[in-house]
C-alpha atoms as a PDB file:
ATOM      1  CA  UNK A   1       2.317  28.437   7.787  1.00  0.00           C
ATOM      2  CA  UNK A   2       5.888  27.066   6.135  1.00  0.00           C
ATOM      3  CA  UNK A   3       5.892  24.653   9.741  1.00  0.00           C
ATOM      4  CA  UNK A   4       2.208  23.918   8.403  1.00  0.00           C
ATOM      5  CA  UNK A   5       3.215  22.757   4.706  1.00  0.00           C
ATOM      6  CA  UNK A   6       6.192  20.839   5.676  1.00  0.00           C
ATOM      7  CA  UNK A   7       4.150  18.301   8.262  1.00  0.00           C
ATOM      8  CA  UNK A   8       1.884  17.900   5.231  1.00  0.00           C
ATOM      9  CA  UNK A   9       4.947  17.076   3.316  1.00  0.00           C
ATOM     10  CA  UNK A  10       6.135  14.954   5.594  1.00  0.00           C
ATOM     11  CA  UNK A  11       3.019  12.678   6.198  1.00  0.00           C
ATOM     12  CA  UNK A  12       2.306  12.777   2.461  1.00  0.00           C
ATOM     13  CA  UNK A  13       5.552  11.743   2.043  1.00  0.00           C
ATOM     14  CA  UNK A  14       5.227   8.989   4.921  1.00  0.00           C
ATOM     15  CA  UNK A  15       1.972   7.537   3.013  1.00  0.00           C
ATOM     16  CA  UNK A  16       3.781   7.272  -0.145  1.00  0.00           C
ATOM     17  CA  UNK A  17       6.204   5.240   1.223  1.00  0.00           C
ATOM     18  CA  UNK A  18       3.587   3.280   2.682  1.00  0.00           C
ATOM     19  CA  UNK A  19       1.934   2.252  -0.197  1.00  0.00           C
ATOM     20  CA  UNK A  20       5.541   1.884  -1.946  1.00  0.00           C
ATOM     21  CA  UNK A  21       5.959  -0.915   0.972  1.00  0.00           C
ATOM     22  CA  UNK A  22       2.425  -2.508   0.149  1.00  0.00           C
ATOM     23  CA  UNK A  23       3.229  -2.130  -4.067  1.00  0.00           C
ATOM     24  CA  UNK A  24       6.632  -3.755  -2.903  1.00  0.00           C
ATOM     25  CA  UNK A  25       5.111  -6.688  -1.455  1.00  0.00           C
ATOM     26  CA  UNK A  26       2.750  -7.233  -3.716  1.00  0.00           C
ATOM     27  CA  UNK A  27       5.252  -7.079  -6.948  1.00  0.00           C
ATOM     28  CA  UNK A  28       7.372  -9.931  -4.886  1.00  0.00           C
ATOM     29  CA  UNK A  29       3.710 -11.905  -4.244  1.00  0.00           C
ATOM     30  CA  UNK A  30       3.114 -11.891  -8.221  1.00  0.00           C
ATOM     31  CA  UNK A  31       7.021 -11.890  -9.015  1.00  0.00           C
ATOM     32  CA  UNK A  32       6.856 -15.084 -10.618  1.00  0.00           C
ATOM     33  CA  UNK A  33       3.869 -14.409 -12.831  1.00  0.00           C
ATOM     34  CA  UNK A  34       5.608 -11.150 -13.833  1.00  0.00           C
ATOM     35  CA  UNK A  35       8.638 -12.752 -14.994  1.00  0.00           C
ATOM     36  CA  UNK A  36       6.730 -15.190 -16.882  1.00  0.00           C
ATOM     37  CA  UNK A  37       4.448 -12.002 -18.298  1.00  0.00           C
ATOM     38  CA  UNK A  38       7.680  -9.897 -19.285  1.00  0.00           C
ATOM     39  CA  UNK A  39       8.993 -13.363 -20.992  1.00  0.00           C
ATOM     40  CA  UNK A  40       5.974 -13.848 -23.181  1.00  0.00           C
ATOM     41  CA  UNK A  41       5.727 -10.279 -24.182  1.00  0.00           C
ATOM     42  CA  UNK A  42       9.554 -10.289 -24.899  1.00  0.00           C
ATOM     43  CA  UNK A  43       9.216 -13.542 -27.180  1.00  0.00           C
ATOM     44  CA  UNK A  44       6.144 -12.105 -28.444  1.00  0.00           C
ATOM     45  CA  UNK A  45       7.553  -8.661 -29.667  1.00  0.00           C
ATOM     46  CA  UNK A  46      10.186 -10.839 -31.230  1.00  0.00           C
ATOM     47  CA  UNK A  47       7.414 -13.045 -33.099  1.00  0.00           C
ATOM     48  CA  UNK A  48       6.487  -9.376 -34.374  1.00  0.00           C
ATOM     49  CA  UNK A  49       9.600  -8.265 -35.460  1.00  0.00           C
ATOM     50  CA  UNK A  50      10.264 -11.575 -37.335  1.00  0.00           C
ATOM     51  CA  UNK A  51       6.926 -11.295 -39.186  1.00  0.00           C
ATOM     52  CA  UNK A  52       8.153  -7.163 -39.895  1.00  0.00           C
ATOM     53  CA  UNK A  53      11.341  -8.427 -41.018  1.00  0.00           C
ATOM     54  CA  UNK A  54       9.882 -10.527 -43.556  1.00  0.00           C
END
């Protein structure tokens, strides 16, 4: 039973990782984009401040 749970830990475990490998590669595939994404939103929730500030 414990022997049981703790393969089924294991393979969830090696799935996860997995998918963490196929996330990973696709984050470094759209890298670029996301970089220009986090820019906008960062100049845009400045924009937004400004406009609160006034």
């Amino acid at each position: 039973m414990h022997f049981d749970v703790f393969s089924a830990l294991q393979s969830a475990t090696a799935a996860s990782k997995s998918r963490a490998i196929v996330l990973d590669n696709q984050i470094k595939k759209d890298g670029r984009s996301f970089v220009r994404y986090s820019k906008a939103l960062a100049t845009n929730q400045k924009m937004i401040r400004k406009r609160h500030d006034r």
